[in-house]
PDB file of N, CA and C in Angstrom:
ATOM      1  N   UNK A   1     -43.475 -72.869  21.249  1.00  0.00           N
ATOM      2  CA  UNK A   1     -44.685 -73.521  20.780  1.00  0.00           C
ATOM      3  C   UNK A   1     -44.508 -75.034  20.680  1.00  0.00           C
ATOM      4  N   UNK A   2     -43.359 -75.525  20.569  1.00  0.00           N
ATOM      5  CA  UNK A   2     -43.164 -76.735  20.472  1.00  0.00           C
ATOM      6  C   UNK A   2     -43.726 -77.845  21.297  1.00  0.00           C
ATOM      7  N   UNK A   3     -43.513 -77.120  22.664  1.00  0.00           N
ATOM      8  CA  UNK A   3     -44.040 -77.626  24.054  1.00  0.00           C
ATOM      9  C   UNK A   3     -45.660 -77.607  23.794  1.00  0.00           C
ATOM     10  N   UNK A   4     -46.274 -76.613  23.237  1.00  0.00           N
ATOM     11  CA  UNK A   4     -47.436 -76.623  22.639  1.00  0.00           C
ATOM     12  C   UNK A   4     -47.907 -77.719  22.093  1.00  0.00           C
ATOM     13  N   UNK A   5     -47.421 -77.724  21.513  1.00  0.00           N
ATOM     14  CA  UNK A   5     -47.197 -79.000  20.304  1.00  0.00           C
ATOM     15  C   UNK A   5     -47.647 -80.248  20.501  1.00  0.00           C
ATOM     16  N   UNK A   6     -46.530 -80.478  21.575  1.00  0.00           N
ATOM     17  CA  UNK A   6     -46.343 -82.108  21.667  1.00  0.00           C
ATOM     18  C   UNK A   6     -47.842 -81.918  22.929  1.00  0.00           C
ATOM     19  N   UNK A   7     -47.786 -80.741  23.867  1.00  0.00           N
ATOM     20  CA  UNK A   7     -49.183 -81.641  24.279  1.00  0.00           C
ATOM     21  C   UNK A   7     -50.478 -81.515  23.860  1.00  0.00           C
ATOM     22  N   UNK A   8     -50.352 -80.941  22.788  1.00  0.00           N
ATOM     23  CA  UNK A   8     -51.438 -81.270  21.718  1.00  0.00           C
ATOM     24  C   UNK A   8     -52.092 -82.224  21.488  1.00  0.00           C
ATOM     25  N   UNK A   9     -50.585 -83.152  20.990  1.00  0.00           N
ATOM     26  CA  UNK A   9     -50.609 -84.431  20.357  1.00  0.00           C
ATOM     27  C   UNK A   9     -50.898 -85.673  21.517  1.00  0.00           C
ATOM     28  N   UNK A  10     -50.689 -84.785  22.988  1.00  0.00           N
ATOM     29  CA  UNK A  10     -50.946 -86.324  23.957  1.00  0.00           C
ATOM     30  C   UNK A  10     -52.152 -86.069  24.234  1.00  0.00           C
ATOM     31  N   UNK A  11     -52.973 -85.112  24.089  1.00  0.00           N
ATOM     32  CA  UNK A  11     -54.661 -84.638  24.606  1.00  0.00           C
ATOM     33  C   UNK A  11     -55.084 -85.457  23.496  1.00  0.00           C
ATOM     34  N   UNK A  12     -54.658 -85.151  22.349  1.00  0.00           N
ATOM     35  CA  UNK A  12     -55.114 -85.863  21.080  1.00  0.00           C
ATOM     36  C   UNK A  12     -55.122 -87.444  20.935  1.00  0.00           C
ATOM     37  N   UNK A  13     -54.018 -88.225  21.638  1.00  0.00           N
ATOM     38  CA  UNK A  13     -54.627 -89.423  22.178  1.00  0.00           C
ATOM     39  C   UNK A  13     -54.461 -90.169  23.157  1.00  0.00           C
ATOM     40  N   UNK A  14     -55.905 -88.835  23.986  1.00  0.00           N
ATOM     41  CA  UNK A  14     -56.707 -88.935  25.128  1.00  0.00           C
ATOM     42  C   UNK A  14     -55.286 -88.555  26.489  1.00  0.00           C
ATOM     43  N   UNK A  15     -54.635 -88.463  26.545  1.00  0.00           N
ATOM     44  CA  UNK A  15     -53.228 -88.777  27.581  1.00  0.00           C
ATOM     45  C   UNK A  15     -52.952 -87.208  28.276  1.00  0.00           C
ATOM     46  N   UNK A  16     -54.230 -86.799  28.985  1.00  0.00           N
ATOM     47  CA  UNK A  16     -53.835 -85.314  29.753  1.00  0.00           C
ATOM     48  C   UNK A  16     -52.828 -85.306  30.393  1.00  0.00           C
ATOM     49  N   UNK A  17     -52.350 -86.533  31.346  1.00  0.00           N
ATOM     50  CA  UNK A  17     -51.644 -86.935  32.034  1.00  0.00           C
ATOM     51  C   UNK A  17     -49.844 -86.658  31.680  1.00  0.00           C
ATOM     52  N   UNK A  18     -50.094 -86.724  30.179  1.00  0.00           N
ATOM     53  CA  UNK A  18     -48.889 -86.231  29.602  1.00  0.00           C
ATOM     54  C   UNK A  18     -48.710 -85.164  29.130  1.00  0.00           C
ATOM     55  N   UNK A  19     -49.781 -84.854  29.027  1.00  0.00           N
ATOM     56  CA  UNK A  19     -49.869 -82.783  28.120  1.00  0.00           C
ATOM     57  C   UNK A  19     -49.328 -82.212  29.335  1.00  0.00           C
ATOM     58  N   UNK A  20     -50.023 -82.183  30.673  1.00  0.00           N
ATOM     59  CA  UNK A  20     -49.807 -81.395  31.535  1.00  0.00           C
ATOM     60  C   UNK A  20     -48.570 -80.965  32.182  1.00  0.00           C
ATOM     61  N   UNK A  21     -47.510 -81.745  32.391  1.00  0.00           N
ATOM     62  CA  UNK A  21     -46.186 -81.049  32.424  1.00  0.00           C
ATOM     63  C   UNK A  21     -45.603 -80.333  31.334  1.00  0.00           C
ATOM     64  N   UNK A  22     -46.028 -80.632  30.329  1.00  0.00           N
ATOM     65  CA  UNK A  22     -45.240 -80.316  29.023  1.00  0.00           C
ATOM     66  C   UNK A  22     -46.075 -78.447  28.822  1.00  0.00           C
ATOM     67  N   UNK A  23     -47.230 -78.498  29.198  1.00  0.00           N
ATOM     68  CA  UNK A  23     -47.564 -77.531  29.376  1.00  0.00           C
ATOM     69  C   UNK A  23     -47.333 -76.015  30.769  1.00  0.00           C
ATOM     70  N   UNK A  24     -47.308 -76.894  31.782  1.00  0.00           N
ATOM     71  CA  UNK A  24     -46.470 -76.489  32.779  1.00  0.00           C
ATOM     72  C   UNK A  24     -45.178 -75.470  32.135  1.00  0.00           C
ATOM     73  N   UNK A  25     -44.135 -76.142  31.646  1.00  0.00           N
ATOM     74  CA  UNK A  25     -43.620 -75.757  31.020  1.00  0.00           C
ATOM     75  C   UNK A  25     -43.363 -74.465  29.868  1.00  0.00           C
ATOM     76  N   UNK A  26     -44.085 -74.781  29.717  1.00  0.00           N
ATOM     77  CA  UNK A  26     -44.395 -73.976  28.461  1.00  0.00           C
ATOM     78  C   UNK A  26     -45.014 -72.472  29.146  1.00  0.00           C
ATOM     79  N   UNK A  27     -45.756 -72.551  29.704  1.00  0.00           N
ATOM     80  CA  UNK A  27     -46.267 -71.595  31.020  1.00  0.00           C
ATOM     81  C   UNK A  27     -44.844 -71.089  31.707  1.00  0.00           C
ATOM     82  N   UNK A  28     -43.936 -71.851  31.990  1.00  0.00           N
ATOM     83  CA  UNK A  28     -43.422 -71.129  32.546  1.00  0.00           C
ATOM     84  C   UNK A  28     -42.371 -70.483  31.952  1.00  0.00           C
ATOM     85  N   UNK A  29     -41.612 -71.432  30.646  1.00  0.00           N
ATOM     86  CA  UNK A  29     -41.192 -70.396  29.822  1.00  0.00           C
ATOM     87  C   UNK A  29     -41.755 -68.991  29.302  1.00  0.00           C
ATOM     88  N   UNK A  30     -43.044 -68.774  28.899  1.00  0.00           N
ATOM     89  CA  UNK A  30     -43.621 -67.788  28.695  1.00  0.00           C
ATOM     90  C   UNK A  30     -45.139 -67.771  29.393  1.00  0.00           C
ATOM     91  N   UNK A  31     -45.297 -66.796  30.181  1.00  0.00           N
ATOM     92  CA  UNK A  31     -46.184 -66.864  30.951  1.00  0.00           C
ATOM     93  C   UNK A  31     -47.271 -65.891  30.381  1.00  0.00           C
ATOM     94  N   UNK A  32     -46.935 -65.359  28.892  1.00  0.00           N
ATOM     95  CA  UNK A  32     -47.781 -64.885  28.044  1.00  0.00           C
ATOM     96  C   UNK A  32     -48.623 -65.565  26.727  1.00  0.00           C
ATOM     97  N   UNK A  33     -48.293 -66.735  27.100  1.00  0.00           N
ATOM     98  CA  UNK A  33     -48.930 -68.336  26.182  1.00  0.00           C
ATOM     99  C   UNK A  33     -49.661 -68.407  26.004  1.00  0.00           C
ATOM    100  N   UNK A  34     -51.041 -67.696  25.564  1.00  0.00           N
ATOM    101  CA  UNK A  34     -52.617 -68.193  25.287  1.00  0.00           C
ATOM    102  C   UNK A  34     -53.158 -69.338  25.395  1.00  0.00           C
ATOM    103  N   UNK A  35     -51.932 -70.065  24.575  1.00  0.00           N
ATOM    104  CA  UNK A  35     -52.560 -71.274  23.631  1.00  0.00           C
ATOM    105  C   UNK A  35     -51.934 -72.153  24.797  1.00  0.00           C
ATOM    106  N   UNK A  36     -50.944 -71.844  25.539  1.00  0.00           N
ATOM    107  CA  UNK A  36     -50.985 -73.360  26.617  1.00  0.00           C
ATOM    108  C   UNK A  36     -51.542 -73.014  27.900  1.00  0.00           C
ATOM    109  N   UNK A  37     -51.940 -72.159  28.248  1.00  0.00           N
ATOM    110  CA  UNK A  37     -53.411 -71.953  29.264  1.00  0.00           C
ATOM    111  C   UNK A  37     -54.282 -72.274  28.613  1.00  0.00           C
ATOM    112  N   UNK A  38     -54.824 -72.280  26.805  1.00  0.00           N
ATOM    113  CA  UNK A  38     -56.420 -72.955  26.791  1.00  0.00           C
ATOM    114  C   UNK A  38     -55.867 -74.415  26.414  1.00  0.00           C
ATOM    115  N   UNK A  39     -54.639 -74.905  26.050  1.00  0.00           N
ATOM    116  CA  UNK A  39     -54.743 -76.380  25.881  1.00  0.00           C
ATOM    117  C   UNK A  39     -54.592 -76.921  27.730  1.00  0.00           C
ATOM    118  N   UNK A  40     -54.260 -76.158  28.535  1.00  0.00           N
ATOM    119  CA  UNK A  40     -53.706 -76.776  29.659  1.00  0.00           C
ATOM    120  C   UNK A  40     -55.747 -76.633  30.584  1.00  0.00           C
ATOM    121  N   UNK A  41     -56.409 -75.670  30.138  1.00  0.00           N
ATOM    122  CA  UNK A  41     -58.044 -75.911  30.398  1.00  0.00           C
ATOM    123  C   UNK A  41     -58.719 -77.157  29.900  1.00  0.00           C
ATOM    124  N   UNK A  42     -58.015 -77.259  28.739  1.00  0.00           N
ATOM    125  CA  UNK A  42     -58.542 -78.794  27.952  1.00  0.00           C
ATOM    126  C   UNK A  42     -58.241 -79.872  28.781  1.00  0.00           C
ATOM    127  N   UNK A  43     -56.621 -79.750  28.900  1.00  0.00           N
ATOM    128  CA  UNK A  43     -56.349 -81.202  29.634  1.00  0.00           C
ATOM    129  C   UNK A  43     -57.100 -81.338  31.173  1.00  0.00           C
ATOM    130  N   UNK A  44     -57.349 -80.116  32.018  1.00  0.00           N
ATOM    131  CA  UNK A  44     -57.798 -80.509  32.843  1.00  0.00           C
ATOM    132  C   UNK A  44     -59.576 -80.875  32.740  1.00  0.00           C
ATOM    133  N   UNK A  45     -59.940 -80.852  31.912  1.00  0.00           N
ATOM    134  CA  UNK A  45     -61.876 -80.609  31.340  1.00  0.00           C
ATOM    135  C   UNK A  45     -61.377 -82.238  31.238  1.00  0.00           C
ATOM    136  N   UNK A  46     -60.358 -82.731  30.534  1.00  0.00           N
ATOM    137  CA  UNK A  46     -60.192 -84.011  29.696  1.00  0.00           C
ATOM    138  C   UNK A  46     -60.341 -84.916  31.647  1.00  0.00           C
ATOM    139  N   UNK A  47     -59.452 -84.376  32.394  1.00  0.00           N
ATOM    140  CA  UNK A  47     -59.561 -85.100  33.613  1.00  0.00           C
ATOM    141  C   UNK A  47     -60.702 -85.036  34.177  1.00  0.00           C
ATOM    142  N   UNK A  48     -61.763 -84.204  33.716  1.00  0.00           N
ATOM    143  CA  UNK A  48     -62.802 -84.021  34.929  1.00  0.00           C
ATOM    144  C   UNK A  48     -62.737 -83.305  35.873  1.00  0.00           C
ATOM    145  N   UNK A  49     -61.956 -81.926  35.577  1.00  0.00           N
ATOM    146  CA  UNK A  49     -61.897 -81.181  36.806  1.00  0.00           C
ATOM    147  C   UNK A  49     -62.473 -79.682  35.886  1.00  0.00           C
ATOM    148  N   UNK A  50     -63.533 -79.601  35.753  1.00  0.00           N
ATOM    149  CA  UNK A  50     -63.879 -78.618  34.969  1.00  0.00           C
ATOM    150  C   UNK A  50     -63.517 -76.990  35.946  1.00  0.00           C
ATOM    151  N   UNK A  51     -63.819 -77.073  37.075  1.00  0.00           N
ATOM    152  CA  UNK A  51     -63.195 -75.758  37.930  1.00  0.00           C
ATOM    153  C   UNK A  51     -62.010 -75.555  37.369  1.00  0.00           C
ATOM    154  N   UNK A  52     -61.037 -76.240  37.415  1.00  0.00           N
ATOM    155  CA  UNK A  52     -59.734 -76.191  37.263  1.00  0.00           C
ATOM    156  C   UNK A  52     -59.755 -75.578  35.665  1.00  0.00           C
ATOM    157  N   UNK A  53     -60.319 -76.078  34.681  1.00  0.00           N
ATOM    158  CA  UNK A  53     -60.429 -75.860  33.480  1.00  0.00           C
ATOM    159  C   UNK A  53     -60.904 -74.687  32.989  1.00  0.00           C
ATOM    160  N   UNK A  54     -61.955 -74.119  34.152  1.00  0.00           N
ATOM    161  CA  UNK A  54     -62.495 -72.949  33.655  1.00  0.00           C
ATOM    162  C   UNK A  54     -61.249 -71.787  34.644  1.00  0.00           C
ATOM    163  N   UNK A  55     -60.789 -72.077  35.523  1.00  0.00           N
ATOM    164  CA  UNK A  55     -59.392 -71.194  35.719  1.00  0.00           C
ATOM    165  C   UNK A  55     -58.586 -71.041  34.446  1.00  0.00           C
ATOM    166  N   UNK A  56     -58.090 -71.922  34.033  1.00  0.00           N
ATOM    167  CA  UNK A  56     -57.362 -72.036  33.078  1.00  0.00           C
ATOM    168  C   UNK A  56     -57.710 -71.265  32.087  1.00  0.00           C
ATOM    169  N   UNK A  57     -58.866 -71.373  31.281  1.00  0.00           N
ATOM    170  CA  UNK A  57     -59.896 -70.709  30.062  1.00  0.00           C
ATOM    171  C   UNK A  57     -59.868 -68.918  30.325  1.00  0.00           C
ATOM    172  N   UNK A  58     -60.183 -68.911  31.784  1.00  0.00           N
ATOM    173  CA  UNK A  58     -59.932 -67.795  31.904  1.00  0.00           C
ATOM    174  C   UNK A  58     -58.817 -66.579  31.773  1.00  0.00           C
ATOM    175  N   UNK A  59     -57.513 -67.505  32.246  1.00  0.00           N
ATOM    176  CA  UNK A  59     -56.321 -66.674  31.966  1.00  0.00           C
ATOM    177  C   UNK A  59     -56.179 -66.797  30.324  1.00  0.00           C
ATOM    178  N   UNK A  60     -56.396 -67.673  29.481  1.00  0.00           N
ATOM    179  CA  UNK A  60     -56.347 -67.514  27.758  1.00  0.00           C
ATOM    180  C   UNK A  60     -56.926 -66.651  27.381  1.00  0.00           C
ATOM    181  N   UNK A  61     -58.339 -66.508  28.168  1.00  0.00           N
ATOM    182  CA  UNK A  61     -58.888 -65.181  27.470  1.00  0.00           C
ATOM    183  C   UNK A  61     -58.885 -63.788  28.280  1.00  0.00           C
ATOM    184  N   UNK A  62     -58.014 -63.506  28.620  1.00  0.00           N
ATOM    185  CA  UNK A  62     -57.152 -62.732  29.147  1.00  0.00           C
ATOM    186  C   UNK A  62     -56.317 -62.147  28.012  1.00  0.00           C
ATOM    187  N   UNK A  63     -55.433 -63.630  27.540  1.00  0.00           N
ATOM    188  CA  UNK A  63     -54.411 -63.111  26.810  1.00  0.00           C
ATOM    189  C   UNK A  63     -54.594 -63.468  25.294  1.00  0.00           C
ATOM    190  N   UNK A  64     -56.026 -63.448  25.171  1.00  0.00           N
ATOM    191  CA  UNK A  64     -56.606 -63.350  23.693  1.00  0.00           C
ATOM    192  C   UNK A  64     -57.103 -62.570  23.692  1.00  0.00           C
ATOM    193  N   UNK A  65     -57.233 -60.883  24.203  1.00  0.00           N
ATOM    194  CA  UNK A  65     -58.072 -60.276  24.356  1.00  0.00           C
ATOM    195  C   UNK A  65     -57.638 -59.359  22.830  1.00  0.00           C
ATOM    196  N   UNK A  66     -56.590 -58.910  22.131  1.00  0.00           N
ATOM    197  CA  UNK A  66     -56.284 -58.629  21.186  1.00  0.00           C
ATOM    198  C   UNK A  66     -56.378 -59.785  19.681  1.00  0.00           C
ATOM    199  N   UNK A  67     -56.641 -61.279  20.015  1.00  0.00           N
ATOM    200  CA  UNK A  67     -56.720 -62.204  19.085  1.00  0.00           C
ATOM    201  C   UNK A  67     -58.419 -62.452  18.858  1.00  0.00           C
ATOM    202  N   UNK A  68     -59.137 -62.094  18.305  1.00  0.00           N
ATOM    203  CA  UNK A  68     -60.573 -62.202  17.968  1.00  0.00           C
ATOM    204  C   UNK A  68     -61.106 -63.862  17.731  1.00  0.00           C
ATOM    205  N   UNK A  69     -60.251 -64.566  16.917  1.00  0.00           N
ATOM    206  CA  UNK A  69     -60.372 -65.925  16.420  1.00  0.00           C
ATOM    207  C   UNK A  69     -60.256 -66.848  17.591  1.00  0.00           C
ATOM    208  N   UNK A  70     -59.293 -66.658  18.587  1.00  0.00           N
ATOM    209  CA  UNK A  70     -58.637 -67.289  19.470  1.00  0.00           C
ATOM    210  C   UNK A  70     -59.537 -66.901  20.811  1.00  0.00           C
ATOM    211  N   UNK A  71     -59.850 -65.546  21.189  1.00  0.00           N
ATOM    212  CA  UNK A  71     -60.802 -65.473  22.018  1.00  0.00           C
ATOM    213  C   UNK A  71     -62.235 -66.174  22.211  1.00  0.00           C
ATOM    214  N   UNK A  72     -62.595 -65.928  20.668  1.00  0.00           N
ATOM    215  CA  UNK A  72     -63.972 -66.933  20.449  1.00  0.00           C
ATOM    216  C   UNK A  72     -63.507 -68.006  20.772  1.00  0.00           C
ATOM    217  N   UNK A  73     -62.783 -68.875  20.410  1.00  0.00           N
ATOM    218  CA  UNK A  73     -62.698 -69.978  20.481  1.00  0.00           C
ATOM    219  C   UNK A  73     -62.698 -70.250  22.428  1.00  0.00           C
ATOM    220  N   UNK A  74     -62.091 -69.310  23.216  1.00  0.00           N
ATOM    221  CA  UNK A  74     -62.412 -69.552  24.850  1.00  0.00           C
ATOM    222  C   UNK A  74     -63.408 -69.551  24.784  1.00  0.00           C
ATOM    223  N   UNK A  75     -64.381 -68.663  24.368  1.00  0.00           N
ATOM    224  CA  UNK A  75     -65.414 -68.315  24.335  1.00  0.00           C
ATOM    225  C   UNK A  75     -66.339 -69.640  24.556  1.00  0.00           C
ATOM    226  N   UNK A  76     -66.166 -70.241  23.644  1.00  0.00           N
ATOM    227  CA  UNK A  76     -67.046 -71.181  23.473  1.00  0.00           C
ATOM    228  C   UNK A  76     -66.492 -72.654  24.225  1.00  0.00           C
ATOM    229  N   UNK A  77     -65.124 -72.306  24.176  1.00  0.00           N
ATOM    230  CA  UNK A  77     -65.022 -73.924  24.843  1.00  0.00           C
ATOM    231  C   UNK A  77     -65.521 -73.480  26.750  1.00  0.00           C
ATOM    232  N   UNK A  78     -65.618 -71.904  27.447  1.00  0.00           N
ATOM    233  CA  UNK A  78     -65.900 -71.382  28.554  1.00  0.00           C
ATOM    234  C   UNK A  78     -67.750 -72.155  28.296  1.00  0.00           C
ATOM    235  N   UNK A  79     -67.948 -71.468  27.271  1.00  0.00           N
ATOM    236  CA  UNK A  79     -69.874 -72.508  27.362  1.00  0.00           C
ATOM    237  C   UNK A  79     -70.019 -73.582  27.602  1.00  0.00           C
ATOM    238  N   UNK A  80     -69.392 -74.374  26.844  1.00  0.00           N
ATOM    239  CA  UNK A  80     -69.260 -76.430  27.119  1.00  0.00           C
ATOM    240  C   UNK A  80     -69.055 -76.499  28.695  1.00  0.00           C
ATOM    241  N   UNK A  81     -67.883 -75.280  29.291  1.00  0.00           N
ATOM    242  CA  UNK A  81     -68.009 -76.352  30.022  1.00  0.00           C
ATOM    243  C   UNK A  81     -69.079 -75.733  31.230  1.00  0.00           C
ATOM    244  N   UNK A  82     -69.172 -74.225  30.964  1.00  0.00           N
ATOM    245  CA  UNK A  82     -70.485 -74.028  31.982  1.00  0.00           C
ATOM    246  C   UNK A  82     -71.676 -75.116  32.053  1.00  0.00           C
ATOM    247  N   UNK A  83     -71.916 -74.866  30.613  1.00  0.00           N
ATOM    248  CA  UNK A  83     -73.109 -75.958  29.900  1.00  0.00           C
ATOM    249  C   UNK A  83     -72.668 -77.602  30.928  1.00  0.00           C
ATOM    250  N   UNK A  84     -71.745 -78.269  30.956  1.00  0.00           N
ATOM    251  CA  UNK A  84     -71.460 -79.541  31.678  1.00  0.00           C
ATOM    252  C   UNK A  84     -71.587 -78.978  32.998  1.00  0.00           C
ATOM    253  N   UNK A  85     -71.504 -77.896  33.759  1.00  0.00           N
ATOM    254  CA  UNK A  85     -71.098 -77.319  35.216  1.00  0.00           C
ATOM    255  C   UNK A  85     -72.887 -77.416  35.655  1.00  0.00           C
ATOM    256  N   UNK A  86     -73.751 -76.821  33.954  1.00  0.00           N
ATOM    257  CA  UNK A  86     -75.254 -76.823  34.535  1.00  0.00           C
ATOM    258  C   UNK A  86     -75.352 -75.394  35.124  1.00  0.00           C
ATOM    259  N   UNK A  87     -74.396 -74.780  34.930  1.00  0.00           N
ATOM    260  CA  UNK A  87     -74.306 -72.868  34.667  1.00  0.00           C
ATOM    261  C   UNK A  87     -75.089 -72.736  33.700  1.00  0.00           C
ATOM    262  N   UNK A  88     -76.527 -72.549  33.195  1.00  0.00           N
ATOM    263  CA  UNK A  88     -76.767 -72.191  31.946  1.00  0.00           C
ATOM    264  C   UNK A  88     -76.511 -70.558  31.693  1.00  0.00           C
ATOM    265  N   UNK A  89     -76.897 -69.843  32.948  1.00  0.00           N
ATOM    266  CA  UNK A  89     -76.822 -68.871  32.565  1.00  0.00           C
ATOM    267  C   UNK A  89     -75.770 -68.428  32.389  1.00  0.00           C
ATOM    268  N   UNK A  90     -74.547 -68.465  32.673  1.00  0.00           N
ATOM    269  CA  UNK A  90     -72.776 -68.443  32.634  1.00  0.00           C
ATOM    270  C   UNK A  90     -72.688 -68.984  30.972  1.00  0.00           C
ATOM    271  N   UNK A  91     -73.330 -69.718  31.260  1.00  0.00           N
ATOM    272  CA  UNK A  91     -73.119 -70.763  29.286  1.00  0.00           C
ATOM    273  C   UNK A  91     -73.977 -69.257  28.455  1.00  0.00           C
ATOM    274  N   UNK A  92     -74.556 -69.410  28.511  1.00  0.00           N
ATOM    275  CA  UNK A  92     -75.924 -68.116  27.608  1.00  0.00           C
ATOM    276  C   UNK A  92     -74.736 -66.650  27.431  1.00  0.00           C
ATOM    277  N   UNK A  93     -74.116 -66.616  28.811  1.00  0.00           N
ATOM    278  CA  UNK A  93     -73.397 -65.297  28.641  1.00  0.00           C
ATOM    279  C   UNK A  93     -72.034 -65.675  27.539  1.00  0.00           C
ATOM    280  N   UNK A  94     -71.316 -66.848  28.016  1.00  0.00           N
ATOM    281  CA  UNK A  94     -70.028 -67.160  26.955  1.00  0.00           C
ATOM    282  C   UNK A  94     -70.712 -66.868  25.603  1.00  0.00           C
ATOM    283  N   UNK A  95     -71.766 -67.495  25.131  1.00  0.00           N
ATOM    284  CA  UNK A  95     -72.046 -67.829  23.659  1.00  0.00           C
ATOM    285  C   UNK A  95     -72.213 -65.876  23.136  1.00  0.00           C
ATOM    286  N   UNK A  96     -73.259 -65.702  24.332  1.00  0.00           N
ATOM    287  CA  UNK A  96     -72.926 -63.895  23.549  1.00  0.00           C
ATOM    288  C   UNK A  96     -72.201 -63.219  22.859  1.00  0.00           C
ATOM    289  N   UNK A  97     -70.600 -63.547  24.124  1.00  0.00           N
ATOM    290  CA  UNK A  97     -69.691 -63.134  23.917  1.00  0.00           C
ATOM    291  C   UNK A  97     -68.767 -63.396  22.485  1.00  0.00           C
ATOM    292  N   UNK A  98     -68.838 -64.820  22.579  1.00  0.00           N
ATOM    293  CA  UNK A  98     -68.747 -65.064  21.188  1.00  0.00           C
ATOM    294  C   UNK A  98     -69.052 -65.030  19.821  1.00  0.00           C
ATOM    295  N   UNK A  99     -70.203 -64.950  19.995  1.00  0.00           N
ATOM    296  CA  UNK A  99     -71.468 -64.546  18.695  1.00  0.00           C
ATOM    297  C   UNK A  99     -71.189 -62.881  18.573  1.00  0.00           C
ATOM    298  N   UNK A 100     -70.709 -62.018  19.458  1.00  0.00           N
ATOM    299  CA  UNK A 100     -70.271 -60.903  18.806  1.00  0.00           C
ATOM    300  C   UNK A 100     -69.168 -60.761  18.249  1.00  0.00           C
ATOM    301  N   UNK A 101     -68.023 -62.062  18.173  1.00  0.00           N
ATOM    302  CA  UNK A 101     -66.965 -61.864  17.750  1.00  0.00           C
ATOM    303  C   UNK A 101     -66.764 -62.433  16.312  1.00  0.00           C
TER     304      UNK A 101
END
């Protein structure tokens, strides 16, 4: 989680550029990571590559499918970015999903 951690703290100011190996990483130490597939969706949303981001979102909620708190939370960051993609209806379906959780 550590690796977690620190690219937390570089998304946090603004620096995807630096999360993203550190997350790499972390992925590849454990390739069962939730949390650095949805921070590694962030950093790429943070670059402007929202495709890339919603790949990413997708494998987290994959492996949040037993975490309720943590799934919502794909959940909804999967809407933002449909919602920015101009998917409304993709956005309408995330929020469902979430609002039942």
């Amino acid at each position: 989680m550590h690796l977690v951690d620190q690219a937390r703290a570089s998304l946090a100011n603004g620096k995807p550029d630096g999360a993203i190996p550190l997350l790499e990483q972390a992925i590849e130490v454990d390739v069962y990571n939730g949390a650095a597939f949805l921070e590694m969706a962030r950093a790429w949303r943070m670059k402007g590559s929202n495709d890339k981001a919603l790949e990413f979102a997708h494998k987290a909620e994959i492996l949040f499918q037993d975490e309720p708190r943590r799934l919502k939370e794909v959940y909804l960051f999967e809407a933002e970015l449909f919602r920015e993609m101009g998917d409304h209806k993709s956005q309408e379906q995330a929020q469902s999903k979430a609002s039942r959780l």
